[in-house]
Protein backbone atom coordinates (compact mmCIF):
# COMPACT_ATOMS: atom_id res chain seq x y z
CA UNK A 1 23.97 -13.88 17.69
CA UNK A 2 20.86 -12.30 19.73
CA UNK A 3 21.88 -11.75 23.18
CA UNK A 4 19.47 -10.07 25.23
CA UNK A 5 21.26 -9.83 28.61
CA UNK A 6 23.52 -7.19 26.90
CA UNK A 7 20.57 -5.74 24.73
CA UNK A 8 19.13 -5.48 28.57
CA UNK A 9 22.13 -3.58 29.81
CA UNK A 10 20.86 -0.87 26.88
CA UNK A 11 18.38 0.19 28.64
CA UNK A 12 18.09 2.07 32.40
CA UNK A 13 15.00 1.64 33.08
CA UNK A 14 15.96 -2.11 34.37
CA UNK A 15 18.11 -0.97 36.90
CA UNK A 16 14.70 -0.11 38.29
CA UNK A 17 12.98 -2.31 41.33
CA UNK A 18 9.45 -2.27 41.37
CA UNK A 19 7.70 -2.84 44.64
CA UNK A 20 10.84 -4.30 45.46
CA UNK A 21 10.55 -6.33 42.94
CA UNK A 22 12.08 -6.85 39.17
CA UNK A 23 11.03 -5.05 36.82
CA UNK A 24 8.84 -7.24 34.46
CA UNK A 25 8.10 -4.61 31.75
CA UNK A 26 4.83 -5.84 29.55
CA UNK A 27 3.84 -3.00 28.45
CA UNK A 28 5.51 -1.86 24.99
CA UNK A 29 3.08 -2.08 23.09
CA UNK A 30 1.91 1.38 24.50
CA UNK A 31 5.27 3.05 24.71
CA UNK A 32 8.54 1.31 24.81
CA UNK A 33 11.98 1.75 26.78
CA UNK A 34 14.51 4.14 25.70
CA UNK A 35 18.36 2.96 25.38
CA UNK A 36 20.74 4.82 26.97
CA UNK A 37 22.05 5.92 23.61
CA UNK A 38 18.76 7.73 22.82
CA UNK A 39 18.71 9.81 25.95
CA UNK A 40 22.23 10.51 26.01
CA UNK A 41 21.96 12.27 22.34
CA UNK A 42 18.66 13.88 23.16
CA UNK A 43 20.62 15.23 26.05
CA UNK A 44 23.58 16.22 24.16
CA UNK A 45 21.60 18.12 21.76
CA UNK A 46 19.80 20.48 24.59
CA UNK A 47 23.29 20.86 26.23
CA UNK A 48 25.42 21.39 24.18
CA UNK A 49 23.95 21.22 19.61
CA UNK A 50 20.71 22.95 20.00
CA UNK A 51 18.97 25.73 17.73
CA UNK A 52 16.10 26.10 15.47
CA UNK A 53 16.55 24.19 11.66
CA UNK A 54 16.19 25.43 8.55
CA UNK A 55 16.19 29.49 9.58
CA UNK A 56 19.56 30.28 11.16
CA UNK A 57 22.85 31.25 8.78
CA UNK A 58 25.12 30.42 12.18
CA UNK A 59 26.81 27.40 13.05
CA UNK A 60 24.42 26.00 15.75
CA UNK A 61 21.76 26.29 13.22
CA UNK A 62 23.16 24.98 10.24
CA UNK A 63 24.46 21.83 12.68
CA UNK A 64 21.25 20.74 13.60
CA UNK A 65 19.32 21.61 10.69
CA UNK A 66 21.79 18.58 9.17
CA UNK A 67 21.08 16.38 12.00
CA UNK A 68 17.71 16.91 11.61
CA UNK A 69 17.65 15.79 7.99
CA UNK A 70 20.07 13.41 9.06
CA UNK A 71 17.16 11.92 10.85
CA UNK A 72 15.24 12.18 8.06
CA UNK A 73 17.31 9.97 5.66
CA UNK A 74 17.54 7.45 8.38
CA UNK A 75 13.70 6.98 8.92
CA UNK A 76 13.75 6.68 4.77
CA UNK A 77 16.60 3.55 5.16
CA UNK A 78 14.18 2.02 7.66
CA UNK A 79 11.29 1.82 5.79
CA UNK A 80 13.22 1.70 2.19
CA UNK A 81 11.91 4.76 0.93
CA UNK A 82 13.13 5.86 -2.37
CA UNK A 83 14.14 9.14 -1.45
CA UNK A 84 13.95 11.21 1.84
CA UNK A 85 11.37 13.78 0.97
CA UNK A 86 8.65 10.87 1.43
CA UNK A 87 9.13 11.33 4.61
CA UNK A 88 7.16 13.25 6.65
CA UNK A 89 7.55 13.71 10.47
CA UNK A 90 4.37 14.04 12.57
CA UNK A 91 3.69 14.22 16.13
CA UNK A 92 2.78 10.83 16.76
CA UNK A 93 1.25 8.27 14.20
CA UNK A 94 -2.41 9.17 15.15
CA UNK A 95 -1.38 12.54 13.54
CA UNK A 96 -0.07 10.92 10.28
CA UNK A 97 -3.04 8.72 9.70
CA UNK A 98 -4.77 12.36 10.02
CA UNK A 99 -2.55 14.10 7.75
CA UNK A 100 -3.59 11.19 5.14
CA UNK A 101 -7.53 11.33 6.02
CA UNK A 102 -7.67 15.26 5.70
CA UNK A 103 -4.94 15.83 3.23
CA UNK A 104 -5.83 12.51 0.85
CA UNK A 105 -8.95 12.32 1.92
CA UNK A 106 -10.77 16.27 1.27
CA UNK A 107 -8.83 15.96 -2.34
CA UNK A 108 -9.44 13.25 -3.67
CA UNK A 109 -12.28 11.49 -1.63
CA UNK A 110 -16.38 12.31 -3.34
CA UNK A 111 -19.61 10.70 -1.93
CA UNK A 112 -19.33 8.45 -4.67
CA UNK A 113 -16.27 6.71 -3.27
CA UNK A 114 -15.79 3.89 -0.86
CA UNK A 115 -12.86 3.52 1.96
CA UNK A 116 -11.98 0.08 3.32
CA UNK A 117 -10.52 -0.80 7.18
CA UNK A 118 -11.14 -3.50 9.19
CA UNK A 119 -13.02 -4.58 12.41
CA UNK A 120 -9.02 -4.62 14.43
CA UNK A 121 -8.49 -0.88 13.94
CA UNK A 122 -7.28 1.24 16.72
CA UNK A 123 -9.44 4.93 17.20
CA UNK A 124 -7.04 6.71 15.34
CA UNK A 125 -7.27 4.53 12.09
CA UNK A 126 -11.07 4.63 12.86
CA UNK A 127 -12.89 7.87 13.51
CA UNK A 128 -10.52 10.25 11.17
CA UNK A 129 -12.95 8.03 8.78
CA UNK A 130 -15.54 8.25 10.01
CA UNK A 131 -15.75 12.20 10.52
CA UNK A 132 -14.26 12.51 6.84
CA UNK A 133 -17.35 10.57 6.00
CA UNK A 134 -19.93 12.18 7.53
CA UNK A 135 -18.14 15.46 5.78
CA UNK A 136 -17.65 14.42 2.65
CA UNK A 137 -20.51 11.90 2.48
CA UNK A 138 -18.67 8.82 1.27
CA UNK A 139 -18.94 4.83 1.94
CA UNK A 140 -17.13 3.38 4.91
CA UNK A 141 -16.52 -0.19 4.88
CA UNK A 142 -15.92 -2.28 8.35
CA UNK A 143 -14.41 -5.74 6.98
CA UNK A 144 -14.23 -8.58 9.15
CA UNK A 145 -11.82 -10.24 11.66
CA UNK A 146 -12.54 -14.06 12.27
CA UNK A 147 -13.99 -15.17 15.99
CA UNK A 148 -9.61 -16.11 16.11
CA UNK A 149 -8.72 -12.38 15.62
CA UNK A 150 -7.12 -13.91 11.91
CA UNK A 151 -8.09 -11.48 8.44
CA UNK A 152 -11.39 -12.58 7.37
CA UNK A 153 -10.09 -12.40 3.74
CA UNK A 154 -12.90 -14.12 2.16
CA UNK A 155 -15.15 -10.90 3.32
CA UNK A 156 -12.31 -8.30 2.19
CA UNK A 157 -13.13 -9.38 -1.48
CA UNK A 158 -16.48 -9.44 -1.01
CA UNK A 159 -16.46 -5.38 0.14
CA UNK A 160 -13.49 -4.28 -2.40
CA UNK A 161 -14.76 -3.01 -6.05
CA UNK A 162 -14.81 -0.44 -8.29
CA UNK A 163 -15.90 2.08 -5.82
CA UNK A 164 -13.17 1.28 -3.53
CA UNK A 165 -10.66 4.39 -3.37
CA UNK A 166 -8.72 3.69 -0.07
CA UNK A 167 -8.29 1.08 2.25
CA UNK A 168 -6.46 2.03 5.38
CA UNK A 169 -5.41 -1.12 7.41
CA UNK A 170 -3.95 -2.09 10.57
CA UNK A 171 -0.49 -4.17 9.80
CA UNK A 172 -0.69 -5.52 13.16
CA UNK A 173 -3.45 -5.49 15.88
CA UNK A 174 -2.74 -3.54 19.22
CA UNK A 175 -5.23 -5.84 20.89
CA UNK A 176 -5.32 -9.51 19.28
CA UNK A 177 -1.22 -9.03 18.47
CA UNK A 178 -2.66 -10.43 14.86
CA UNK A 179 -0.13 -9.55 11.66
CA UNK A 180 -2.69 -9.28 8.60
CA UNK A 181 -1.14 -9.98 5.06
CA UNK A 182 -0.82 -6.54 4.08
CA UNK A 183 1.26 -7.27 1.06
CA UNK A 184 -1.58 -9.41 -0.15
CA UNK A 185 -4.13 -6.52 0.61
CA UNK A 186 -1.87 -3.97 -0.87
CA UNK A 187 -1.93 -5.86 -4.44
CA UNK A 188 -5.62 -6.46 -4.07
CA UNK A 189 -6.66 -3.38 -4.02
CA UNK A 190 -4.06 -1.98 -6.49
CA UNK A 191 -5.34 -4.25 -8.60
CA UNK A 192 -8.66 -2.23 -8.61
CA UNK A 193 -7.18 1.01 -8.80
CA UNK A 194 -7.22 1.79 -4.55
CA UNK A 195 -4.72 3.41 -2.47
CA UNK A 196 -3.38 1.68 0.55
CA UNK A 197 -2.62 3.36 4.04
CA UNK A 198 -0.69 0.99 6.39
CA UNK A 199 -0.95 1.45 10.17
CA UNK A 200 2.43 0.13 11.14
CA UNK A 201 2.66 1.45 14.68
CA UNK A 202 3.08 -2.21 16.08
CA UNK A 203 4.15 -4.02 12.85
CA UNK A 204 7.13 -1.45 12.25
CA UNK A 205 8.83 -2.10 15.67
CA UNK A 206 8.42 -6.38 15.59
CA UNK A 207 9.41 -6.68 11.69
CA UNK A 208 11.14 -5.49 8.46
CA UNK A 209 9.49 -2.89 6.96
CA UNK A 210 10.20 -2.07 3.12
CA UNK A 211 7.48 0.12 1.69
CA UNK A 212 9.00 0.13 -1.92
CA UNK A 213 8.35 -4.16 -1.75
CA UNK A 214 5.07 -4.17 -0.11
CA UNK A 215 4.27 -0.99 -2.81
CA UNK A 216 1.91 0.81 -0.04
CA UNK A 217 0.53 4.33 -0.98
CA UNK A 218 1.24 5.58 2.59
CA UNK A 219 2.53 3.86 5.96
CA UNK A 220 2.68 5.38 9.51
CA UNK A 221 4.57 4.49 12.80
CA UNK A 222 4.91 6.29 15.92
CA UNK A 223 8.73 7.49 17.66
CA UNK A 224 7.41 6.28 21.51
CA UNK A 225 6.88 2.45 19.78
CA UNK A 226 10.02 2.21 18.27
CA UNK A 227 12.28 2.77 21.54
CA UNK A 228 12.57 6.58 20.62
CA UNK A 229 11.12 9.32 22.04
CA UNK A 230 7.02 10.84 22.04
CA UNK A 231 6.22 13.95 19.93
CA UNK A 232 7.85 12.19 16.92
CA UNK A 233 5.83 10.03 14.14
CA UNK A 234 6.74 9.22 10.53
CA UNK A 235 4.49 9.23 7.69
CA UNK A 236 5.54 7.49 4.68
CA UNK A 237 3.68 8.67 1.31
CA UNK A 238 4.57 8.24 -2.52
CA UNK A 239 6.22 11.53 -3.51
CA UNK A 240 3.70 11.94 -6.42
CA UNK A 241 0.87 11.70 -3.96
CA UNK A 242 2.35 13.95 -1.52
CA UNK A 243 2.96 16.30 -4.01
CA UNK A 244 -0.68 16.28 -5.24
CA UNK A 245 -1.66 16.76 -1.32
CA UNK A 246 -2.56 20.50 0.38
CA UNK A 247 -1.25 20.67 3.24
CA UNK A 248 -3.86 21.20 6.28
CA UNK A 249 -1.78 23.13 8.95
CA UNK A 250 -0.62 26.01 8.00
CA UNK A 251 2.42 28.59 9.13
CA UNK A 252 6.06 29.31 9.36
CA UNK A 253 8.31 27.01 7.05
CA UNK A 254 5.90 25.18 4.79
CA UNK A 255 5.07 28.43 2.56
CA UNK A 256 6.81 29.05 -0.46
CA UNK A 257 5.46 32.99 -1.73
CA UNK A 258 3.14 34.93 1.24
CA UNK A 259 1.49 38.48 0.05
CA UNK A 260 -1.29 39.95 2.08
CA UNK A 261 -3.79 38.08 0.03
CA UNK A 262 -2.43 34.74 -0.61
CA UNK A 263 -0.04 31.71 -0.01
CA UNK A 264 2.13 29.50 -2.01
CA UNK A 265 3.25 26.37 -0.22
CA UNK A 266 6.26 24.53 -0.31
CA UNK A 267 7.00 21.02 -2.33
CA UNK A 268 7.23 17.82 0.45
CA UNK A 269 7.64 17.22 2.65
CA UNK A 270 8.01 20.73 4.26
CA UNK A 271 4.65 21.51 3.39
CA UNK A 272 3.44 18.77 6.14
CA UNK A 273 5.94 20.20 8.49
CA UNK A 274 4.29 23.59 9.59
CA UNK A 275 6.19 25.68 12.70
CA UNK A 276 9.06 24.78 14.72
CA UNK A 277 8.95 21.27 14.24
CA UNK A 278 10.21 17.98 17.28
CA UNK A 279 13.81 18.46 15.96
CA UNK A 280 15.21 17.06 19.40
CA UNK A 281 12.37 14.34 18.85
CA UNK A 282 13.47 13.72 15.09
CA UNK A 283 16.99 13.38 16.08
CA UNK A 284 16.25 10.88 19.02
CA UNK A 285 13.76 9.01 16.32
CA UNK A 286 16.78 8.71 14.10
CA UNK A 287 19.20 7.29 16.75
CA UNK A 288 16.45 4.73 18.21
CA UNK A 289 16.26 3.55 14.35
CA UNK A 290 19.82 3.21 14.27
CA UNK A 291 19.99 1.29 17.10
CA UNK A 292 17.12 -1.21 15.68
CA UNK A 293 19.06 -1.67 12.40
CA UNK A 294 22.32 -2.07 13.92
CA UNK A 295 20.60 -4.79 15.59
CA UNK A 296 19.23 -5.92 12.93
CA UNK A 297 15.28 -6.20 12.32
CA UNK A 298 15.94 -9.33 10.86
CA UNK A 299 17.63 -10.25 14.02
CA UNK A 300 14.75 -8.82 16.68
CA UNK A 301 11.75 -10.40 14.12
CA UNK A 302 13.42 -14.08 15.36
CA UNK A 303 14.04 -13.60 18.86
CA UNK A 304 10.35 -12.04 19.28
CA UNK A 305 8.88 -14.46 17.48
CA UNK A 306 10.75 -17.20 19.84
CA UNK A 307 9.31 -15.66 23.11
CA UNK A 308 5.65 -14.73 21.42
CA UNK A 309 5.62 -18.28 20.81
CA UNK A 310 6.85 -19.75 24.27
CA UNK A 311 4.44 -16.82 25.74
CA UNK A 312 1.46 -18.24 23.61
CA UNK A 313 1.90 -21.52 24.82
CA UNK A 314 2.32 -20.98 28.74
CA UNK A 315 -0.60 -18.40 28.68
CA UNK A 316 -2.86 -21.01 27.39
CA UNK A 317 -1.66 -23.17 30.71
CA UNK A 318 -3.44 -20.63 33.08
CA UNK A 319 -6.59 -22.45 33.97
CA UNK A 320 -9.23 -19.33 33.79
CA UNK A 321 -7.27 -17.55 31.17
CA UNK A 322 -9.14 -16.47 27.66
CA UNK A 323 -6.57 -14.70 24.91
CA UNK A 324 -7.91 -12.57 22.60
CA UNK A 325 -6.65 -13.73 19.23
CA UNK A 326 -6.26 -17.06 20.37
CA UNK A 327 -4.35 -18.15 16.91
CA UNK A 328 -0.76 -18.95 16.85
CA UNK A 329 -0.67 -17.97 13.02
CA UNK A 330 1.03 -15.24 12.32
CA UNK A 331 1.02 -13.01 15.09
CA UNK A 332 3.50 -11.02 17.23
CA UNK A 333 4.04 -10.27 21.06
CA UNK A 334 0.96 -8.99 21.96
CA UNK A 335 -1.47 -10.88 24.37
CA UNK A 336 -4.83 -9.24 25.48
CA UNK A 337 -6.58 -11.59 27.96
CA UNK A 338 -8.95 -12.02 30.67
CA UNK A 339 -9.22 -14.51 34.06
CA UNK A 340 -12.26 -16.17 35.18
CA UNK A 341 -13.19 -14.34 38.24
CA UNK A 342 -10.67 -11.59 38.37
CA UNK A 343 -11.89 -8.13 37.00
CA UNK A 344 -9.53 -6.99 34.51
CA UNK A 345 -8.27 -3.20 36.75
CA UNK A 346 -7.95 -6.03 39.91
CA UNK A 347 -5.34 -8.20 38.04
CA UNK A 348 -3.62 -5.22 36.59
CA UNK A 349 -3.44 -4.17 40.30
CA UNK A 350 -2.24 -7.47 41.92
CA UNK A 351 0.36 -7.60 38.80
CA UNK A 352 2.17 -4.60 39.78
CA UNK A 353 2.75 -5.10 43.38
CA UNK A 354 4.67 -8.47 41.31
CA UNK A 355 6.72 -5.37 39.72
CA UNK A 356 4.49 -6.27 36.10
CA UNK A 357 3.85 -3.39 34.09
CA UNK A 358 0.26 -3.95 31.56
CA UNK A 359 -1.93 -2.55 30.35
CA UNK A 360 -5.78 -3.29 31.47
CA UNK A 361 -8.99 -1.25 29.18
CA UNK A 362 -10.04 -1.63 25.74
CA UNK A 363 -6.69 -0.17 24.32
CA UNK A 364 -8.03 2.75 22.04
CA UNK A 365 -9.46 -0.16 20.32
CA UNK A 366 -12.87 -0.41 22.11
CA UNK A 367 -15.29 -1.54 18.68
CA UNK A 368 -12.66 -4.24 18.49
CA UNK A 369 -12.77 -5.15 22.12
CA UNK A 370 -16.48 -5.66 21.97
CA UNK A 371 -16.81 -7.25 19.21
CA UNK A 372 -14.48 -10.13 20.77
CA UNK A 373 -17.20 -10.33 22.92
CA UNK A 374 -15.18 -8.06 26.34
CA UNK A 375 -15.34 -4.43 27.98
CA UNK A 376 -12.53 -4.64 29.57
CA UNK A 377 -9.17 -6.32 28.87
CA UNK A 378 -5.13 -7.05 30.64
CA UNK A 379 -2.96 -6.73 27.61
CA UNK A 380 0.70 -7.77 27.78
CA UNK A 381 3.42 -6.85 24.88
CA UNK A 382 6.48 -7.77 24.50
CA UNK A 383 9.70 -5.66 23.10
CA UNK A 384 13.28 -7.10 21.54
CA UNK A 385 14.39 -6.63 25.79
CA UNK A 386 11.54 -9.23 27.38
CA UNK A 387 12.65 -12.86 27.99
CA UNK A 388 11.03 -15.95 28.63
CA UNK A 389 11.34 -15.17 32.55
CA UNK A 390 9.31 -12.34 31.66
CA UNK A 391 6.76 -14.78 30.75
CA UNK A 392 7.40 -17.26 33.58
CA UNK A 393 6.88 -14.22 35.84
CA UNK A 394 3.89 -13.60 34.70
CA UNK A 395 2.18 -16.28 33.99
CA UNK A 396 3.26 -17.31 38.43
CA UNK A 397 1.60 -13.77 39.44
CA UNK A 398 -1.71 -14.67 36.70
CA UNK A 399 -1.69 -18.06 39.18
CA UNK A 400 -1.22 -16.18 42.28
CA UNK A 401 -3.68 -13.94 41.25
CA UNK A 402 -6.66 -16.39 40.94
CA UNK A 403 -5.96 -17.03 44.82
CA UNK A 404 -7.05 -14.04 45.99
CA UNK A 405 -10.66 -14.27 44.62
């Protein structure tokens, strides 16, 4: 059984008062909590574990060069890699979506070609693109979200063909909280002979991932979003691709033969793992995962999806209130919004003297922002902690709010 009161007790950070007040935290869709177990090894490591990996013939190193892997072969479990070495850690997922555009992308990309993503992408699944294009001279394709935020599928079809090489898509929108049917994409454009890049920074956290059933060509998600620590991303690639990738940052530990006049480099995923890399990071990203699984993403998917629902519903009872993604199909805890009469930085403002942490801007996502018709928007986002006093704390201070103006 989900209980949340002790999942609560996980994390510190709620033993915090804000302005006096409770801390309502709304705001993990930009960086979530940590749980106590995840700073406690991060801490144990510095103290008492700590070397470099992969260089050092002494205990300490040899230790954590196996924890390090360790980490590794956990990140493959949660995503249900076939084997480890298709897994790559990055700084952050914005790196790994780079890694793909410049490593994928400069080999295998002509002016010919044609690349697919969608009107809900975030920055960093949108301008790698579009500099990639203006280098290489290739197609880029903006398909269409519905005025609801929902996958305009009928318009995907219409833009996929022959040409099509990539299509790098968003499994779940950072503004509209929208889940797109990314299996169905993935087939689709198999079926024409595309590779598929999944953006699963906000899907990865809220549901199941398994990259060997949805068949994806490559997958990224961030350490910060899954209740782990920043300077810590995964990207997920078919080994047969990654092998068939140069690297694009180059150094200590991803060579294989160095002479004064050229380089070997290494097999994956080292190659994509130049320098010292974030082993405290990795090994933090590794115990967060753990924590998720023992859990049970199963488990968090159901309780989220209770109190998305419940906060759907009593959002749409503020009277000035207009949701972004105002659909209740198939969409996670993620509510971007604006109040009649209340500019989006003010509410954000009045919030947090109510001890509510938001978000308020166009969320590295500004294209999408406009094109639902805003500048400027308060996003709240839920994580497996929040609770449907969360909500009901919220949704008073939204009607508090409106009093003031």
């Amino acid at each position: 059984m989900y209980n949340v009161a002790e999942i609560r007790k996980d994390f510190p950070i709620f033993e915090v008062k804000i302005n006096g007040k409770d801390n309502t935290f709304l705001d993990s869709g930009a960086s979530a909590q940590k749980p106590k177990r995840v700073i406690d090894k991060m801490m144990q490591v510095y103290k008492s574990e700590y070397a470099n990996v992969h260089r050092g013939s002494y205990y300490l190193s040899e230790e954590i060069t196996g924890a390090y892997e360790n980490a590794r072969a956990i990140a493959q479990k949660f995503v249900n890699a076939k084997r480890a070495d298709e897994i790559v850690f990055t700084r952050n997922a914005t790196e790994a979506i780079n890694l793909t555009a410049f490593c994928f992308g400069r080999k295998f990309l002509t002016k010919m070609d044609e690349v697919i993503i969608s009107q809900a992408e975030h920055h960093a699944n949108l301008v790698p693109w579009q500099v990639l294009r203006d280098e290489i001279g290739f197609e880029l394709k903006i398909c269409k979200i519905k005025d609801d935020g929902s996958f305009d599928w009928d318009d995907f079809c219409a833009k996929l063909n022959g040409k099509t090489k990539l299509v790098a898509i968003t499994g779940m929108s950072n503004v509209l909280g929208v889940m797109f049917p990314i299996k169905e994409i993935i087939t689709a454009a198999h079926q024409i002979g595309a590779k598929v890049l999944i953006d699963a920074c906000q899907y990865a956290v809220h549901q199941k991932v398994d990259v060997q059933a949805l068949d994806c060509d490559f997958l990224a998600f961030s350490g910060h979003k899954t209740y782990g620590p920043t300077g810590i991303g995964v990207l997920y690639g078919k080994y047969d691709l990654l092998a068939a990738m140069p690297p694009y940052q180059y150094g200590g530990d991803m060579v294989d033969v160095v002479t004064y006049t050229n380089a070997t480099f290494d097999v994956p995923p080292a190659r994509f793992e130049a320098g010292t890399p974030a082993i405290v990071q990795a090994i933090g990203l590794g115990e967060a995962l753990e924590y998720m699984m023992h859990i049970g993403m199963n488990n968090i998917a159901a309780y989220e999806e209770e109190v998305s629902r419940y906060a759907y519903d009593e959002l749409r009872k503020v009277d000035g209130l207009r949701l972004l993604g105002d659909t209740d199909k198939c969409r996670g805890g993620i509510f971007s919004f604006v109040l009649d009469g209340v500019h989006p930085q003010d509410l954000a403002f009045i919030l947090d003297k109510e001890g509510i942490a938001v978000r308020v801007g166009h969320h590295c996502a500004a294209p999408l922002v406009r094109r639902m018709g805003f500048e400027s928007v308060v996003r709240a986002s839920l994580g497996m902690y929040n609770t449907t006093r969360d909500v009901d704390i919220l949704c008073a201070a939204l009607n508090k709010a409106k009093t003031f103006f």
